[in-house]
C-alpha atoms as a PDB file:
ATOM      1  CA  UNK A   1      16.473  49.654 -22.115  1.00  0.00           C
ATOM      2  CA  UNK A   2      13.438  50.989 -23.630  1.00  0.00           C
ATOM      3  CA  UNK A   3       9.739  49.877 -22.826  1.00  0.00           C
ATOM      4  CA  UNK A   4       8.755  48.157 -26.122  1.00  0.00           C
ATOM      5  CA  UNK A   5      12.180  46.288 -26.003  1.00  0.00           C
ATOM      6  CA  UNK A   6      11.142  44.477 -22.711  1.00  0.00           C
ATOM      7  CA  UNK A   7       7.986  43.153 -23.583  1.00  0.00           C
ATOM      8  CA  UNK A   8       8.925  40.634 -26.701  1.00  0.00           C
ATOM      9  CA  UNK A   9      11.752  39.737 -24.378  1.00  0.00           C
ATOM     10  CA  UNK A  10       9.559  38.703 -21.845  1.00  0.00           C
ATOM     11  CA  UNK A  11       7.322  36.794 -23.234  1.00  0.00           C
ATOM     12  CA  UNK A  12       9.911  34.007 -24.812  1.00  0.00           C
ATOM     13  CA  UNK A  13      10.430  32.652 -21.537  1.00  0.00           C
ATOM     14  CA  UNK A  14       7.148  32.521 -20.526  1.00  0.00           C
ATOM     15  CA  UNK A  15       5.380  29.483 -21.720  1.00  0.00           C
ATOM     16  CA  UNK A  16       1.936  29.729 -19.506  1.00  0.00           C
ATOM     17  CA  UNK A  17      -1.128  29.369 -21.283  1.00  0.00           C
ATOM     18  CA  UNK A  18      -3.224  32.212 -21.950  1.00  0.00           C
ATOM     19  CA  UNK A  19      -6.402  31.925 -19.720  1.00  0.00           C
ATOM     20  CA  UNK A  20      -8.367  31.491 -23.191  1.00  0.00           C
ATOM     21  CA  UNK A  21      -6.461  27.975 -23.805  1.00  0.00           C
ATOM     22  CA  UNK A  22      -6.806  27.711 -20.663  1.00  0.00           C
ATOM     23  CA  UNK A  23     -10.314  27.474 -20.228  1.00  0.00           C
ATOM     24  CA  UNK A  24     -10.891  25.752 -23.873  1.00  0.00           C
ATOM     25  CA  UNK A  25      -8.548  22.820 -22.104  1.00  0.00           C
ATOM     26  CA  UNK A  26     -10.518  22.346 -18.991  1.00  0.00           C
ATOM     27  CA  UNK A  27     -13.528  22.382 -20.677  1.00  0.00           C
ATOM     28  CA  UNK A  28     -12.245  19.669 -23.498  1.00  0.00           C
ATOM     29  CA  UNK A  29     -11.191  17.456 -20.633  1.00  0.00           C
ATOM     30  CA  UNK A  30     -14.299  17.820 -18.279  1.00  0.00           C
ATOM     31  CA  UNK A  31     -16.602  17.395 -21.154  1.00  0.00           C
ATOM     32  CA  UNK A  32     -18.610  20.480 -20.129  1.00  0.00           C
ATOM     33  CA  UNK A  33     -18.872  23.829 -21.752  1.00  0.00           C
ATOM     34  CA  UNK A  34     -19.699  26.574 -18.583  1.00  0.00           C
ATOM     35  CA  UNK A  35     -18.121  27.152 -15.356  1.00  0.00           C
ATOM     36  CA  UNK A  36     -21.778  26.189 -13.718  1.00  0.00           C
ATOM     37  CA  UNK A  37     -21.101  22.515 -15.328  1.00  0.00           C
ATOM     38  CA  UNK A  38     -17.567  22.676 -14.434  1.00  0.00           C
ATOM     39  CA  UNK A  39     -18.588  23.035 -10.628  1.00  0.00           C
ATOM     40  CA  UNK A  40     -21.784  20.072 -10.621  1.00  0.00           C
ATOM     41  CA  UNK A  41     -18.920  18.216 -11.836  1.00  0.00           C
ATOM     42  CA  UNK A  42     -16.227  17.803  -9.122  1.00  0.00           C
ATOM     43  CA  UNK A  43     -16.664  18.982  -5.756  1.00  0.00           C
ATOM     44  CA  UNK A  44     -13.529  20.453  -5.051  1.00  0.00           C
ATOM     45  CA  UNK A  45     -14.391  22.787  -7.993  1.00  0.00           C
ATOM     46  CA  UNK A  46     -16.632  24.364  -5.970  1.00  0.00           C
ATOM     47  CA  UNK A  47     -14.824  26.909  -4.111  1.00  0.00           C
ATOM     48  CA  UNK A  48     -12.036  27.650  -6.925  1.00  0.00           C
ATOM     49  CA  UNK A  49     -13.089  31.331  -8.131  1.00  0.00           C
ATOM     50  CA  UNK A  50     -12.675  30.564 -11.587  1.00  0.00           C
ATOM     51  CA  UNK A  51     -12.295  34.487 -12.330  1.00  0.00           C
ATOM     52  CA  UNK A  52      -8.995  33.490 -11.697  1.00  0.00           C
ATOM     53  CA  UNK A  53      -6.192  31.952 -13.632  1.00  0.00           C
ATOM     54  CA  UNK A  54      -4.394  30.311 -10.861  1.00  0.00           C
ATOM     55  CA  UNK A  55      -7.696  28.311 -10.153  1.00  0.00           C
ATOM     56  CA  UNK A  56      -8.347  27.401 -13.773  1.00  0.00           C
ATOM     57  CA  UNK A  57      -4.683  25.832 -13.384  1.00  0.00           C
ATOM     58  CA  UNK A  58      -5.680  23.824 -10.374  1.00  0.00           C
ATOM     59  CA  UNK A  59      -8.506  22.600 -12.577  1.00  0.00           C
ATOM     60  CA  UNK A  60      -6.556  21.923 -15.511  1.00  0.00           C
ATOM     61  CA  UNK A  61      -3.678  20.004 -13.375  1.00  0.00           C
ATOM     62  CA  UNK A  62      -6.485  18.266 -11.329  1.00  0.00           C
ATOM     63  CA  UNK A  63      -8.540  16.948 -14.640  1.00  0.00           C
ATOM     64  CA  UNK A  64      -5.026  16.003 -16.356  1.00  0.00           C
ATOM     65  CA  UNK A  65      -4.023  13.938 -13.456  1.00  0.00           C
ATOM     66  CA  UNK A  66      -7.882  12.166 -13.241  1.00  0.00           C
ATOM     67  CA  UNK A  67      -7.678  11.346 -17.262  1.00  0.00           C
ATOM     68  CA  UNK A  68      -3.603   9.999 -16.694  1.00  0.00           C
ATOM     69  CA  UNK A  69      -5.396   7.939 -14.243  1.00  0.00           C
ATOM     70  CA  UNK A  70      -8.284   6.636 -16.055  1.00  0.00           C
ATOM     71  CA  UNK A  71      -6.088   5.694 -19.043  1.00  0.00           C
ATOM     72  CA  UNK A  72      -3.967   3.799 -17.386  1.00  0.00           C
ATOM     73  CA  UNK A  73      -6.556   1.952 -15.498  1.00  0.00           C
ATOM     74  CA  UNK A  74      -8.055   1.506 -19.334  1.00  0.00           C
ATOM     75  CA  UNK A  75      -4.584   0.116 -20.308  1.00  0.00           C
ATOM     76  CA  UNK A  76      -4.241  -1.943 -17.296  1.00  0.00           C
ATOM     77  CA  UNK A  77      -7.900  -3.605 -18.288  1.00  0.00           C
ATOM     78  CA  UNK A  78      -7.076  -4.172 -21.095  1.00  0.00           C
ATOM     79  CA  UNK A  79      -3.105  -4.111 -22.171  1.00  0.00           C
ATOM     80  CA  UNK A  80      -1.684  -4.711 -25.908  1.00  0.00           C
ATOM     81  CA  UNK A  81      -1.279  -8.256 -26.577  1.00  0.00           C
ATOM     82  CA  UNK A  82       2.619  -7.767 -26.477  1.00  0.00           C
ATOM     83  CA  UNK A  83       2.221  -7.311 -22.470  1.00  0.00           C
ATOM     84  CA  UNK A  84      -0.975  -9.724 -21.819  1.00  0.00           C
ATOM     85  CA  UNK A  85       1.729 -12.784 -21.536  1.00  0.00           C
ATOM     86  CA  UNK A  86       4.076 -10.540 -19.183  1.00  0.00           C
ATOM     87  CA  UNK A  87       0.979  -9.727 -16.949  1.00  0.00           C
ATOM     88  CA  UNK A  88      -0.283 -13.321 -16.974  1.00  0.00           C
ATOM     89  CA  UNK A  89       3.796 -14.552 -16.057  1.00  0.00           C
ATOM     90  CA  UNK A  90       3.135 -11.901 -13.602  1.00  0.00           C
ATOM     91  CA  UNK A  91      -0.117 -12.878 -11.898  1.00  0.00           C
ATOM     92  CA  UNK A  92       1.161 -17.044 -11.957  1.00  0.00           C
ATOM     93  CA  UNK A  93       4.573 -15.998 -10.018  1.00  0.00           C
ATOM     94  CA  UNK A  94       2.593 -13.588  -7.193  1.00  0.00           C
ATOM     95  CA  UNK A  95       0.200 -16.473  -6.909  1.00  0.00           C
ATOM     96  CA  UNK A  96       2.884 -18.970  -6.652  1.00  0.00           C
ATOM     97  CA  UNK A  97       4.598 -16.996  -3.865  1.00  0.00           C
ATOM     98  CA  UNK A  98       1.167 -16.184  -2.221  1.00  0.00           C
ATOM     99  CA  UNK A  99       1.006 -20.113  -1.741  1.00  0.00           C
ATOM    100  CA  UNK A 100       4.050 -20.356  -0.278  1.00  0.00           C
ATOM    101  CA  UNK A 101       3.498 -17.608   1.880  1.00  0.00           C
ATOM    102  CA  UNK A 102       0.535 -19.731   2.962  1.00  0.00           C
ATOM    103  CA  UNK A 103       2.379 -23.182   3.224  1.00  0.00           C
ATOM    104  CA  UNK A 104       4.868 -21.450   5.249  1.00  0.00           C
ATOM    105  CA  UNK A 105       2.523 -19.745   8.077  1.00  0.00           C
ATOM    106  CA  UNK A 106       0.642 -23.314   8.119  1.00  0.00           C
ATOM    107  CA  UNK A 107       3.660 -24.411   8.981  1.00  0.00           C
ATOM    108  CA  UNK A 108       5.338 -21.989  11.035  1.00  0.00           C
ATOM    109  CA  UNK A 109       1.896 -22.488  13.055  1.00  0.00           C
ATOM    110  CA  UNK A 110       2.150 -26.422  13.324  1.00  0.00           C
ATOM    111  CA  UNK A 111       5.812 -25.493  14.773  1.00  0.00           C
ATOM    112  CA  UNK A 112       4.660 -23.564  17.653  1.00  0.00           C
ATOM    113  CA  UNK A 113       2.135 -26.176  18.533  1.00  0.00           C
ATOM    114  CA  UNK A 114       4.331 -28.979  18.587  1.00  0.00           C
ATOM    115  CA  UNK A 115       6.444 -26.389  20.621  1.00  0.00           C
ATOM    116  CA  UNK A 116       3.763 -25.633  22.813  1.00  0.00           C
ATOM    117  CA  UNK A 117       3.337 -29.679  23.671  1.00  0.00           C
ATOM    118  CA  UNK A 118       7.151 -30.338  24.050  1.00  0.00           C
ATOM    119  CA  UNK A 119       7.011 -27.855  26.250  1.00  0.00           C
ATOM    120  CA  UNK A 120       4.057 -29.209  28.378  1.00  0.00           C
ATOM    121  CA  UNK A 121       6.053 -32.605  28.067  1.00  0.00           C
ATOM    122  CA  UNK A 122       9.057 -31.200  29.338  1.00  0.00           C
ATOM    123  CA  UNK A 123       7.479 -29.557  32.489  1.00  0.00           C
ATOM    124  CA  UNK A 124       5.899 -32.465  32.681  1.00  0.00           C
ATOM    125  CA  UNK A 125       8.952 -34.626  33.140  1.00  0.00           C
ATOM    126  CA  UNK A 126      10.592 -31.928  35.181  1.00  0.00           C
ATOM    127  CA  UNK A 127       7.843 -32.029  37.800  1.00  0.00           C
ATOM    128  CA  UNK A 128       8.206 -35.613  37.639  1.00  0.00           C
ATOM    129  CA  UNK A 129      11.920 -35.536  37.984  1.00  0.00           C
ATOM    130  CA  UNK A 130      11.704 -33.495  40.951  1.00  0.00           C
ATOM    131  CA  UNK A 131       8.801 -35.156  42.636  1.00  0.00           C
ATOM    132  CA  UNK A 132      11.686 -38.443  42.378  1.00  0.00           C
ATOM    133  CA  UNK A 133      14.466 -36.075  43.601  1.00  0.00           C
ATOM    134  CA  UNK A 134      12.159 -35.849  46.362  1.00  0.00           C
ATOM    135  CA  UNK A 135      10.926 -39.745  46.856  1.00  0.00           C
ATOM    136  CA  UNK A 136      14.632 -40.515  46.515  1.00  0.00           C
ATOM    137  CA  UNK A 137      15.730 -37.791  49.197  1.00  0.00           C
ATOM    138  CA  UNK A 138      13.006 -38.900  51.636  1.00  0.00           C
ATOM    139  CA  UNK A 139      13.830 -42.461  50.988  1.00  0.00           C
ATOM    140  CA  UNK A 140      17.808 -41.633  51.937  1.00  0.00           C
ATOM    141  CA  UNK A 141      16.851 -39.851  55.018  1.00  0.00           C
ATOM    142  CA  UNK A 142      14.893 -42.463  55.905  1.00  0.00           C
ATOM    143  CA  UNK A 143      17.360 -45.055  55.166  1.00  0.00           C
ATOM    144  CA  UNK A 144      20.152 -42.900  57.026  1.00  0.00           C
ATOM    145  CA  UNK A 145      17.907 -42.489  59.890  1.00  0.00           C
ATOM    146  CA  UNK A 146      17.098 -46.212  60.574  1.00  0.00           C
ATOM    147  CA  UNK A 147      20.459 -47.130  59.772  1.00  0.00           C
ATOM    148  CA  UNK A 148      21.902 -44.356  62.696  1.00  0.00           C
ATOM    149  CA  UNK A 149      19.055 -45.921  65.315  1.00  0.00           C
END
């Protein structure tokens, strides 16, 4: 295969930007126009080489993802009118079961304590129980004993 047929070949599957377009993109999104403004802007900008490609990539891909984010957290502000009653259904149901959730820890707490008692109550009346055990043991011996004499 000769040289010159190569080259056209391999360029149709390569669909990377040119490091002109590149650089035109970053700047468009950073809203800066030099590499020295580029850098003030975002620390981690700082230590990309930007004689490089690769780095104006990372800047690129890291400025795309911020403005993705930012929109949607625009969006999310304030959302077309055709999701505002979704959202709101949203927000009433969450606060619902947030109440619930409350309700039920209030009274998943007033259950232990009324556990906690009953089971004072109950060791209570055990000690009780066995302090009669006793009486009534004592009281048989007793009886047995005067009954043998």
């Amino acid at each position: 295969m000769k040289r010159e047929e190569s080259a056209p070949n391999k360029n149709k599957g390569d669909k990377k930007q040119s490091l002109k377009d590149l650089k035109s993109d970053v700047y468009k999104l950073a809203g800066v126009n030099t590499t020295k403004k580029l850098k003030l802007l975002r620390s981690e900008f700082k230590s990309l080489d930007l004689r490089r490609k690769s780095n104006w990539e990372i800047a690129l891909k890291t400025l795309s993802t911020t403005s993705s984010t930012k929109q949607f957290e625009d969006w999310r502000q304030n959302p077309p009118e055709e999701y505002k009653d979704l959202f709101s259904e949203i927000e009433d149901v969450s606060n619902s079961y947030n109440q619930s959730i409350e309700e039920g820890l209030k009274i998943s707490k007033s259950i232990k304590e009324e556990a906690k008692d009953l089971q004072k109550t109950s060791d209570d009346l055990s000690n009780e129980a066995k302090k009669l055990n006793d009486d009534a043991t004592s009281a048989e011996i007793e009886m047995r004993i005067r009954n043998k004499y």
